[in-house]
Protein backbone atom coordinates (compact mmCIF):
# COMPACT_ATOMS: atom_id res chain seq x y z
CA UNK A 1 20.79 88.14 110.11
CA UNK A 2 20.52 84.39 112.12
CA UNK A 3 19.98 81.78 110.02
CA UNK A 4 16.78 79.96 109.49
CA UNK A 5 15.79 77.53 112.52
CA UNK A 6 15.98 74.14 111.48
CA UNK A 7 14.55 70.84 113.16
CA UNK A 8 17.24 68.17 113.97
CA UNK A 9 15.65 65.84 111.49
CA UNK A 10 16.37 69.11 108.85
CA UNK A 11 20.26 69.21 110.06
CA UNK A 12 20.10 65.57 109.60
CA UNK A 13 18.80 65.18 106.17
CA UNK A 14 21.06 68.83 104.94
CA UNK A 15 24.12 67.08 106.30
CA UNK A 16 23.98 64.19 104.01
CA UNK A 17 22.00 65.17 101.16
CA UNK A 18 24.09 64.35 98.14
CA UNK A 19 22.15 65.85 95.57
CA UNK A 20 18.36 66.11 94.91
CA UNK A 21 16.80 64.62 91.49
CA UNK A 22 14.45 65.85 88.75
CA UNK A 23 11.39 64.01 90.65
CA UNK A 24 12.13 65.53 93.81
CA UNK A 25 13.56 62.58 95.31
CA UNK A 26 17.13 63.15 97.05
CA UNK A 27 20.34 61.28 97.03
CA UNK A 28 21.50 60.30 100.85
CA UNK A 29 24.81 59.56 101.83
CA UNK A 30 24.81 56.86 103.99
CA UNK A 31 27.18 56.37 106.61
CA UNK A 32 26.10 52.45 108.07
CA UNK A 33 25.12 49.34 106.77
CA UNK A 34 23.73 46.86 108.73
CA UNK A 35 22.67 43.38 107.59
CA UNK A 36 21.37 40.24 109.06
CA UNK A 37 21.23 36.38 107.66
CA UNK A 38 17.19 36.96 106.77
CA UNK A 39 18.17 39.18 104.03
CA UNK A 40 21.81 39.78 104.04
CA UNK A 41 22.61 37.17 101.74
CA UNK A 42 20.61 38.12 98.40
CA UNK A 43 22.20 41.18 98.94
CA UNK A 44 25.83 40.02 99.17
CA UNK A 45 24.65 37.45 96.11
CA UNK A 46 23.61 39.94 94.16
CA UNK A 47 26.19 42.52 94.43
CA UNK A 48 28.73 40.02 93.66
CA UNK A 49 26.24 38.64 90.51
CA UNK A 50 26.23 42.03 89.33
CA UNK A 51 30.04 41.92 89.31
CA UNK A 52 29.94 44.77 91.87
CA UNK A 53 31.96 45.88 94.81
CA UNK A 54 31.54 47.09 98.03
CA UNK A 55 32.20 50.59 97.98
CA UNK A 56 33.04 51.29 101.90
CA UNK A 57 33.39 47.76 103.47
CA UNK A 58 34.79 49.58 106.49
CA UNK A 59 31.40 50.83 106.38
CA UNK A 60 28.88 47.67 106.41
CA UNK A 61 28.58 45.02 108.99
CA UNK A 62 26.63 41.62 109.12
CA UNK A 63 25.22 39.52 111.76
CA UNK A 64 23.80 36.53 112.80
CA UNK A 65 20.55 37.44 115.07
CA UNK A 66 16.58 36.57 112.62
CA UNK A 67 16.72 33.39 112.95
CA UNK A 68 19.36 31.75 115.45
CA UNK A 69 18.78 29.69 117.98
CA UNK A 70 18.56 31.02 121.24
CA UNK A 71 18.63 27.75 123.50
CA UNK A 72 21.25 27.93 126.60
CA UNK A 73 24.74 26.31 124.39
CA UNK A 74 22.54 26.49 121.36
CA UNK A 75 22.64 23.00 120.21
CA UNK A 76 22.10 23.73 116.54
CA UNK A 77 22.50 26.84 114.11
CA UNK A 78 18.57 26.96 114.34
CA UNK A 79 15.53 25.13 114.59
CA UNK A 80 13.68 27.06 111.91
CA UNK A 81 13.25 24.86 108.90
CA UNK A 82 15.10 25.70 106.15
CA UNK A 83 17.31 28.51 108.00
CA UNK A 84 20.41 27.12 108.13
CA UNK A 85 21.07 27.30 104.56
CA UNK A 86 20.42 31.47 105.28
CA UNK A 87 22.84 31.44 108.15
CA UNK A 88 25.73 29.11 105.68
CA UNK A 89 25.09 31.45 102.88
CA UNK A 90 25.30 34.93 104.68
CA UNK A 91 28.58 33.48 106.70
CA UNK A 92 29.94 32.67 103.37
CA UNK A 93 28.74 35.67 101.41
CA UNK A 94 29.68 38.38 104.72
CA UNK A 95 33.45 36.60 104.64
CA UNK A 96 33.74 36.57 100.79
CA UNK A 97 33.01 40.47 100.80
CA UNK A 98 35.02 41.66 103.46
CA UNK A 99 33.25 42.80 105.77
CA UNK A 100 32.88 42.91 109.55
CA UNK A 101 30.45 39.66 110.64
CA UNK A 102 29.39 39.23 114.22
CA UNK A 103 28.62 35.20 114.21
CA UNK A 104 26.83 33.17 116.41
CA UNK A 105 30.16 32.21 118.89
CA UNK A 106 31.24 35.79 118.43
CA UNK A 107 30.81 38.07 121.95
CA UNK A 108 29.98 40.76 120.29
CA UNK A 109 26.91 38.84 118.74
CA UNK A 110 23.53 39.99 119.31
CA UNK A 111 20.26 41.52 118.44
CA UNK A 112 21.09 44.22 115.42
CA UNK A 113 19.57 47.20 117.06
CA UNK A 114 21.53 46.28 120.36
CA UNK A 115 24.89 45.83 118.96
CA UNK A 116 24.97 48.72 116.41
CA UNK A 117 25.19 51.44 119.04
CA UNK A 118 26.57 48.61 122.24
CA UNK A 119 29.68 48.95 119.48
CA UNK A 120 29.59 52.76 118.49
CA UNK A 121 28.81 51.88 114.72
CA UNK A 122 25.53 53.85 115.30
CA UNK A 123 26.23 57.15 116.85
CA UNK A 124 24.68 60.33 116.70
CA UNK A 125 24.40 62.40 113.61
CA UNK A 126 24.97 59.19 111.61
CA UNK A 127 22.75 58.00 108.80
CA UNK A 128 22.69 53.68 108.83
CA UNK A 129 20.12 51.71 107.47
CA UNK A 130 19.48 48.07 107.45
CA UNK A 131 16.66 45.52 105.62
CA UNK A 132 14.53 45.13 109.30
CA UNK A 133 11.91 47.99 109.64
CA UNK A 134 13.33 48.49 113.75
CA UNK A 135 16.82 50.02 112.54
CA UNK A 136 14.82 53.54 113.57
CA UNK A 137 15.73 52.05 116.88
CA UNK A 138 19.20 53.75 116.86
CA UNK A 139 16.82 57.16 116.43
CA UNK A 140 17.44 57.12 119.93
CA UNK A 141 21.17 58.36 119.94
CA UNK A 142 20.20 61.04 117.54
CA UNK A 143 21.01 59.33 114.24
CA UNK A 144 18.84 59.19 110.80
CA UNK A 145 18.11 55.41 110.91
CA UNK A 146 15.56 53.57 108.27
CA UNK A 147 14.78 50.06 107.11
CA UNK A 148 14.93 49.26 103.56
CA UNK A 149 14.54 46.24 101.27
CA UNK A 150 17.48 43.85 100.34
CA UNK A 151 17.53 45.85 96.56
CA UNK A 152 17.78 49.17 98.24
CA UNK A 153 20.69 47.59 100.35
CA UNK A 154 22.43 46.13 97.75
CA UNK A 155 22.29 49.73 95.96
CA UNK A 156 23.70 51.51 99.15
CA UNK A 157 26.36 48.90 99.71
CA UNK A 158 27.77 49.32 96.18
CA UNK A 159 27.29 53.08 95.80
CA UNK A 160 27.32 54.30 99.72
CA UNK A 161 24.27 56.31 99.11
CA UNK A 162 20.22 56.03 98.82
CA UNK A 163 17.86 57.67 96.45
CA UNK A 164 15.14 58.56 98.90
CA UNK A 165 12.00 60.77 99.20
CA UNK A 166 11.67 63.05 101.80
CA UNK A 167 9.59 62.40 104.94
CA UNK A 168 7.71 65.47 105.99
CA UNK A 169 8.57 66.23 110.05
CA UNK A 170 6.60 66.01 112.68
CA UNK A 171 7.20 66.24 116.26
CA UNK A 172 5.20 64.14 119.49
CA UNK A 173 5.40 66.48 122.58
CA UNK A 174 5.31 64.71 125.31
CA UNK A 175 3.57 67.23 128.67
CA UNK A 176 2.89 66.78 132.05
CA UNK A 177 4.99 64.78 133.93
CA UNK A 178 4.47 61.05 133.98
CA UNK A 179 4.65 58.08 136.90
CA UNK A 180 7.91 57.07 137.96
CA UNK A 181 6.57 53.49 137.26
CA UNK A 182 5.46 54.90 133.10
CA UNK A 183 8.50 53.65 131.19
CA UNK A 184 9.34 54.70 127.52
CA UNK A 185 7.41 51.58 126.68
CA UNK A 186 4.08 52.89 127.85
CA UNK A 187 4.62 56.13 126.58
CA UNK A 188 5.17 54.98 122.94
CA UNK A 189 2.37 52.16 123.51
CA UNK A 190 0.15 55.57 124.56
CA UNK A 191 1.13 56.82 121.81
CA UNK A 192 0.19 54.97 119.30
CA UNK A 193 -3.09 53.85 121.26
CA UNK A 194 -4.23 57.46 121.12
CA UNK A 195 -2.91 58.55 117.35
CA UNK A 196 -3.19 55.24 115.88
CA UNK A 197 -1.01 52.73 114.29
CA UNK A 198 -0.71 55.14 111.31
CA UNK A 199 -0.33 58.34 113.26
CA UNK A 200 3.12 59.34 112.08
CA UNK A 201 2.99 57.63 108.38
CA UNK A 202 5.16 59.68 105.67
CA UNK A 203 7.01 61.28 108.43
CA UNK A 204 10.29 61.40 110.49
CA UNK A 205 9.12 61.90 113.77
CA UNK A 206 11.12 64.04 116.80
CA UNK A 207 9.70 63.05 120.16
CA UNK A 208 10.41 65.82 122.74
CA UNK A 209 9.45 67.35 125.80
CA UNK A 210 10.31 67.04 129.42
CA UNK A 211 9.54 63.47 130.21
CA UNK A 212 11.13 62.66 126.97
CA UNK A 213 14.76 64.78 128.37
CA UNK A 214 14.28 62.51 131.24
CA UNK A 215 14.61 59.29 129.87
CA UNK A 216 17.90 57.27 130.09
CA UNK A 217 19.71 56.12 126.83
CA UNK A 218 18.31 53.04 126.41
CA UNK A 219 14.89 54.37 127.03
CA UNK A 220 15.00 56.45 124.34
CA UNK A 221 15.85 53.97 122.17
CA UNK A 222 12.85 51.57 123.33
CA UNK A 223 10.91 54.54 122.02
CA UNK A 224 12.38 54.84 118.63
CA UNK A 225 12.10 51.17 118.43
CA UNK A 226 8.29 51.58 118.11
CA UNK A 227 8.41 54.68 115.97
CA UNK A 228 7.73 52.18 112.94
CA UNK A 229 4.79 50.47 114.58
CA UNK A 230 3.55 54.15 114.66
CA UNK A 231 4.10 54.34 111.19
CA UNK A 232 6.40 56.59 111.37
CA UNK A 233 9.34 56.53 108.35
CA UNK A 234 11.51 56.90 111.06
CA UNK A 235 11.78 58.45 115.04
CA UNK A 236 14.90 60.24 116.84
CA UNK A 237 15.29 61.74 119.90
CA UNK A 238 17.55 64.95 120.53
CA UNK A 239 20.75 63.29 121.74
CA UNK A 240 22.14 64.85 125.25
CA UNK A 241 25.64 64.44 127.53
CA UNK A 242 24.27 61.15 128.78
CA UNK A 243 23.77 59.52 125.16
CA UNK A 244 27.67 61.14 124.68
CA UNK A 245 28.98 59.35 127.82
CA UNK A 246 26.53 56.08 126.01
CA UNK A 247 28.64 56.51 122.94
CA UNK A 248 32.49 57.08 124.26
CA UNK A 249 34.96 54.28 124.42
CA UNK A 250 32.70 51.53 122.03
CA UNK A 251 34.61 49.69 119.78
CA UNK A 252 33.83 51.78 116.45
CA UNK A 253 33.80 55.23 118.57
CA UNK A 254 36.08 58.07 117.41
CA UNK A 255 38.72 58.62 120.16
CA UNK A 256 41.45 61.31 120.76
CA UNK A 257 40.92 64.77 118.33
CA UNK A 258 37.99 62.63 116.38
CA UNK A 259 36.10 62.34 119.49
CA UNK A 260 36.47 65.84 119.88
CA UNK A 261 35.64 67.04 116.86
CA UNK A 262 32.58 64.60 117.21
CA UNK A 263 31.11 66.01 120.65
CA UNK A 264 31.39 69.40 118.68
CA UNK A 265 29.36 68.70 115.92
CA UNK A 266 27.12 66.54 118.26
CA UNK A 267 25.91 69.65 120.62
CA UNK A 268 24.49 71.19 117.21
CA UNK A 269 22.19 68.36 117.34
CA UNK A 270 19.21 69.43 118.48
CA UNK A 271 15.64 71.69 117.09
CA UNK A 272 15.89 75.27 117.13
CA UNK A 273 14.16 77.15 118.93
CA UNK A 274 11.44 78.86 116.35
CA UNK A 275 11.94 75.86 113.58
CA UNK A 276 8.39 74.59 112.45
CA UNK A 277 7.44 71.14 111.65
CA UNK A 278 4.90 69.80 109.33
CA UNK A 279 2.66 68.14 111.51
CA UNK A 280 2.74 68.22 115.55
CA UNK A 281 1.23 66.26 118.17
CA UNK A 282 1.08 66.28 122.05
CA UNK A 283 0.73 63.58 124.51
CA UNK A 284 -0.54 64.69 128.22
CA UNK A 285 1.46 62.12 130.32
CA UNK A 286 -0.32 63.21 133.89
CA UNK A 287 -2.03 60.00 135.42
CA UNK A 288 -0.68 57.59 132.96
CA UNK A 289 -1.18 54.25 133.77
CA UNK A 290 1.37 51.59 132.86
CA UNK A 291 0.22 50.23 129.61
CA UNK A 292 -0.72 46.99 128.10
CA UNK A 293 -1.84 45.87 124.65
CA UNK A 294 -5.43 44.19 124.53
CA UNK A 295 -6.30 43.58 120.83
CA UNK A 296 -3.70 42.41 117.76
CA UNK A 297 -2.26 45.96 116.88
CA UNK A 298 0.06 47.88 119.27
CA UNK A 299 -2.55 50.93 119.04
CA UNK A 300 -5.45 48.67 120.76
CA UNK A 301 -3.31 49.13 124.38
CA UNK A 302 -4.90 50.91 127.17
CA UNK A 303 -4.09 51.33 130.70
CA UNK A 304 -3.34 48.20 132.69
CA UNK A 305 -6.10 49.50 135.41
CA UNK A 306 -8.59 49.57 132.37
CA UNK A 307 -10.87 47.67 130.79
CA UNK A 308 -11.01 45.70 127.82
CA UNK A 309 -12.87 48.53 125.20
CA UNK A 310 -16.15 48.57 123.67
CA UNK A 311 -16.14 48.45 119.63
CA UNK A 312 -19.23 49.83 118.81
CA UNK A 313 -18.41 53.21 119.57
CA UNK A 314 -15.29 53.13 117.74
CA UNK A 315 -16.54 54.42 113.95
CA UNK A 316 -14.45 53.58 111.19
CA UNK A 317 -12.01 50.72 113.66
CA UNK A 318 -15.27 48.67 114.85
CA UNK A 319 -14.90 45.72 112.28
CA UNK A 320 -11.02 45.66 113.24
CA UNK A 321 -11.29 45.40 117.25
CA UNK A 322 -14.18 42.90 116.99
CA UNK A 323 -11.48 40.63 114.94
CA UNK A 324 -8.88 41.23 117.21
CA UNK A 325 -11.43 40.51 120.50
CA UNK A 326 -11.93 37.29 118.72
CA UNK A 327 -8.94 36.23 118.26
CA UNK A 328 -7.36 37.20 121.88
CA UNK A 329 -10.64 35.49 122.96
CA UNK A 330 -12.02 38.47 125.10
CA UNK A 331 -15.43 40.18 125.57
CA UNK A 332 -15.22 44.56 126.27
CA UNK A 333 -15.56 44.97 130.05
CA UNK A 334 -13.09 42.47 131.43
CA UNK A 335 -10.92 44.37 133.40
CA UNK A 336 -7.04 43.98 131.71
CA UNK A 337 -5.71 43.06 135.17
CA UNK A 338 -7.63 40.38 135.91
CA UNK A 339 -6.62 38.57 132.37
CA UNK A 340 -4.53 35.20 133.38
CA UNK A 341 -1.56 34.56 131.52
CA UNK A 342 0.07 31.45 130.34
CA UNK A 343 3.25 32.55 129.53
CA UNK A 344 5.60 35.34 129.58
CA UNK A 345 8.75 36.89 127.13
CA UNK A 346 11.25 39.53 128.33
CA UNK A 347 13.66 39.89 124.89
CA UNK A 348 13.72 41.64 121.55
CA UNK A 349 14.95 44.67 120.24
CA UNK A 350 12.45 46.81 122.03
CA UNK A 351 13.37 45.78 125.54
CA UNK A 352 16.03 43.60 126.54
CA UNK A 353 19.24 45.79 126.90
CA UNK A 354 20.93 45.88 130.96
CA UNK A 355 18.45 48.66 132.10
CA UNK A 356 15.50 46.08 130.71
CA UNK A 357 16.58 43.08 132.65
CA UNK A 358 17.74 45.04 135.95
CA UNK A 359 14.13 46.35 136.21
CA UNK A 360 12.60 43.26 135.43
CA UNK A 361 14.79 41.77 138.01
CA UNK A 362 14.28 44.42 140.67
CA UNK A 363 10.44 43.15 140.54
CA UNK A 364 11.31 39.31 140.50
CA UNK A 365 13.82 39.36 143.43
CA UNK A 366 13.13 36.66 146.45
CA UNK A 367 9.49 35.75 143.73
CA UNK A 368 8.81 33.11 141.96
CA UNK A 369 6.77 32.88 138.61
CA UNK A 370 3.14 31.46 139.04
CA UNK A 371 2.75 27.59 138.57
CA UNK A 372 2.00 26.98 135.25
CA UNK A 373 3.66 30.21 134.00
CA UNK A 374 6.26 29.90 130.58
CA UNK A 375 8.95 32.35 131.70
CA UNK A 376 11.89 32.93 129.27
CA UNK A 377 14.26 35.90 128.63
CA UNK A 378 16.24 36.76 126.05
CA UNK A 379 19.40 39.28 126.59
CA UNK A 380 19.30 41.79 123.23
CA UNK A 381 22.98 40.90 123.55
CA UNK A 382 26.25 38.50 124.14
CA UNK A 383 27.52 41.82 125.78
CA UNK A 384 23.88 42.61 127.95
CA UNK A 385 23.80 38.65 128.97
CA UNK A 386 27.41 38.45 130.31
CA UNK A 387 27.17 42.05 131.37
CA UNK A 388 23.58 40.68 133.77
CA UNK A 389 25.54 37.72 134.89
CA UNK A 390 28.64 40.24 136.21
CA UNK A 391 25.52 41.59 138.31
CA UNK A 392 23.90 37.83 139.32
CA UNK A 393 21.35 39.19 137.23
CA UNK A 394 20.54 35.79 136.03
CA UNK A 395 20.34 34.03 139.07
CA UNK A 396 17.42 36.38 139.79
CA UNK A 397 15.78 35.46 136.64
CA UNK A 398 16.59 31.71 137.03
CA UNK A 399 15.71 31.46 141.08
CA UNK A 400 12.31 33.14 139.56
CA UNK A 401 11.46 30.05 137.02
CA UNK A 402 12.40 31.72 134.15
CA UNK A 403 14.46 30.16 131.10
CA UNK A 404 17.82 32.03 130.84
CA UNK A 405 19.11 32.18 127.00
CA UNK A 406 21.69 33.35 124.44
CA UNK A 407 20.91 36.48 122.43
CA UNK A 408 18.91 36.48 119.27
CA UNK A 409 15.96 37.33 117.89
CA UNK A 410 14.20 34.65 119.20
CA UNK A 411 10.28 34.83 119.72
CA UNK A 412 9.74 37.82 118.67
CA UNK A 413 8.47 36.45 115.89
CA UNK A 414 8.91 32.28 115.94
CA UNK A 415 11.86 32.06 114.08
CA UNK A 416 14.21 30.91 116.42
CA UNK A 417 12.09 27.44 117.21
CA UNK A 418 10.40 28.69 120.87
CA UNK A 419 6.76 29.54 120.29
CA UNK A 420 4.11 30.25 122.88
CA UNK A 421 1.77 28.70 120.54
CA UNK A 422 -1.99 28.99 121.71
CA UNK A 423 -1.15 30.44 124.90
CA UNK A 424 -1.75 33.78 126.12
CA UNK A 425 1.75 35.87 126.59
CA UNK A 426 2.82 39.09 128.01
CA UNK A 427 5.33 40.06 125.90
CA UNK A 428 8.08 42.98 126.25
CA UNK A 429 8.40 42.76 122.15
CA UNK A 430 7.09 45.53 119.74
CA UNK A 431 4.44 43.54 117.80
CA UNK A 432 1.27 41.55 118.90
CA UNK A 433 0.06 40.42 115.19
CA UNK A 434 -2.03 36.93 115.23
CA UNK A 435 0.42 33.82 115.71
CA UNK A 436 3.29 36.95 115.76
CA UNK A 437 4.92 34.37 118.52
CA UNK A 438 3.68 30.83 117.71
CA UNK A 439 0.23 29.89 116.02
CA UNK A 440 -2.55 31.08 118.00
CA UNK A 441 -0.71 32.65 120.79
CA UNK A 442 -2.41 36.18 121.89
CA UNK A 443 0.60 38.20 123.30
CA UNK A 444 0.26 41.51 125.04
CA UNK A 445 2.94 44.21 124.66
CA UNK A 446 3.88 45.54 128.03
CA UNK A 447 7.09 46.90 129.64
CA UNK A 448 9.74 44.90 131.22
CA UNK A 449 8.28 45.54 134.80
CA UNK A 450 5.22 45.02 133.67
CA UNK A 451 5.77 41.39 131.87
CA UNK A 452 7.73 40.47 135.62
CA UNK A 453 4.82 41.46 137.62
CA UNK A 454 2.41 39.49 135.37
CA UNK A 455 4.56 36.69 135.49
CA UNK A 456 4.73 36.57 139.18
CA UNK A 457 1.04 36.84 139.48
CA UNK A 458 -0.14 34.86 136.95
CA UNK A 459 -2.13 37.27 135.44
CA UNK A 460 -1.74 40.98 133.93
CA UNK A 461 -0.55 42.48 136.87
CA UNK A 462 0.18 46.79 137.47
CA UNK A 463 4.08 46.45 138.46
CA UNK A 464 3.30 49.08 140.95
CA UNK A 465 1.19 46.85 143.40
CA UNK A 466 4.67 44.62 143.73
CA UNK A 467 6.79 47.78 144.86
């Protein structure tokens, strides 16, 4: 008799379930920990308070990426007020425990999402967790990735496990097959535009189908990225050869017999055929427009050859899109490509790893940024930013007009000092909240190519009508 089809996110959880509790709740073994100077440091304070140890130091990494300054030879620690006691402390406190920290001269330095699988400390099959709600980022490489709060870190970094409830599953098909121009950006934006902002709450969410096989490696992390701005506990993607060949030869990889044994277990990786999930949900990508964000929620983003939508039909999410039209100052009708721009961000966690920047650049070659137009980007990484220089990368971006910086976290939301305050942005980060980047700036979420083309033109632009 074959055994019972299971989903991936079911091989997952089975493989590192440590034991389940009288309420139902189960005991996770995690494998990562990943913290940052934001919240790393009451952990590491407390743990030592409590006169506890790290259990697997080997095991839990820090770095410095919230609130750092991302200015060209960053001429201070930061420019946030207050934040370089956070970035003294969590130096201090990541030193004093032992464990592997990633500071702001180090190479390796960068954006935590970027550098967890850039260094093979997030691989497939893996469970790692981290207080920032974007660790489901590393999804993408086929590992069981959550954010939690500094107390639940503290807890896994002492005991190298989690007391956690179960997410039901639920899987986003993906049919039809979508514009060479539709990135993994517009398909999650679609996403969430078309199920909501709270379309995958309470669950761990498998995106699959055919345009989904087709995306590259960092694509499919850009869509696990924004699993959590779907609501989603956490998002993962099947991993295949490529994400393998992604994974091989980084720093923390397993190598010789390891690596073999590895690939092995990795191939099992993947939903059998048969295995049900609890909730399911298709996307039809045929005639997908690249998208753009128009309101203050990544699920008000439509088409970039739309038009600004009309509240009053929309029961039960009128009261919410007439606040958001009011604050990003626009009236249902206006067509979104016709919307002028004041400044624009490539950076973040979402979408500033190599294959970000080389398709920004692609659309920026021999252009130039529209007068008047704030242009910065931020590399997700030390390693991306030397690794776009190797290429000239950044004389593309910096012939263009735009501002060529270190890694960090930057504006994605104001902490790193740059702010697009009041202006209106186009923006290839994962949130567009009021003041998100700099009181009373309206930022629209868009792909790389699409935050190049906008910049070029001045306005929200379709990065097809540049070639």
């Amino acid at each position: 008799m074959s055994a019972t089809p299971r989903t991936l996110f079911e091989k997952l959880w089975a493989a590192h379930e440590v034991a389940r509790t009288d309420d139902g709740q189960s005991l996770i073994a995690i494998d990562r920990i990943f913290l940052h100077e934001r919240t790393g440091t009451l952990a590491l304070q407390a743990l030592e308070k409590a006169g506890r140890t790290i259990r697997h130091p080997e095991r839990a990494f820090c770095v410095m990426d919230h609130i750092v300054d991302t200015k060209p030879g960053r001429p201070g620690l930061t420019r946030m007020p207050g934040g370089a006691e956070f970035i003294t402390a969590t130096r201090e406190a990541a030193r004093e425990a032992g464990i592997r920290l990633f500071d702001i001269d180090d190479p390796s330095q960068g954006i935590v999402h970027v550098i967890s699988p850039e260094l093979g400390i997030a691989l497939p099959g893996l469970t790692l967790v981290c207080p920032d709600s974007h660790t489901c980022t590393v999804g993408g490489l086929g590992a069981l990735a959550w954010g939690i709060g500094t107390t639940q870190a503290e807890h896994a970094l002492a005991t190298g496990t989690l007391r956690v409830e179960k997410p039901l599953a639920m899987r986003v098909n993906f049919v039809g097959r979508p514009d060479p121009a539709v990135t993994a950006k517009d398909l999650i934006l679609a996403v969430i535009a078309k199920h909501s902002a709270t379309g995958g709450l309470g669950c761990a969410v498998e995106f699959a189908g055919d345009a989904i096989d087709a995306l590259g490696v960092e694509g499919r992390m850009t869509l696990c990225n924004m699993a959590i701005e779907f609501g989603a506990w956490t998002g993962m993607v099947a991993p295949n050869e490529d994400v393998f060949e992604y994974v091989s030869e980084r720093e923390f990889s397993p190598r010789g017999a390891l690596r073999d044994q590895a690939l092995a277990a990795w191939r099992e990786l993947k939903t059998d055929e048969g295995a049900e999930f609890d909730r399911e949900l298709e996307l039809d990508c045929e005639g997908m427009a690249p998208q753009v964000s128009w309101g203050t929620s990544p699920e008000h983003s439509t088409g970039i050859d739309a038009q600004v939508p009309e509240p009053s039909g929309e029961a039960g999410r009128r009261d919410a899109m007439r606040r958001a039209l009011d604050y990003m100052d626009l009236a249902p009708g206006q067509k979104m490509d016709e919307l002028e721009i004041g400044a624009a961000f490539i950076g973040s966690c979402t979408n500033a790893r190599l294959s970000d920047l080389r398709a920004a650049a692609k659309l920026l070659d021999g252009r130039r940024v529209a007068e008047g137009v704030k242009a910065i980007c931020v590399p997700g990484s030390m390693a991306v930013r030397a690794a776009a220089e190797a290429e000239g990368l950044h004389r593309v971006f910096e012939n263009a007009g735009f501002e060529w910086h270190e890694s960090g976290c930057s504006m994605c939301f104001y902490a790193g000092g740059d702010g697009f305050g009041g202006m209106r942005a186009v923006s290839s980060t994962n949130r567009n909240f009021e003041n998100r980047q700099g009181p009373g700036a309206r930022t629209h979420l868009a792909s790389p190519a699409t935050v190049a083309a906008s910049a070029v033109a001045g306005r929200l632009t379709d990065p097809r009508k540049l070639g």
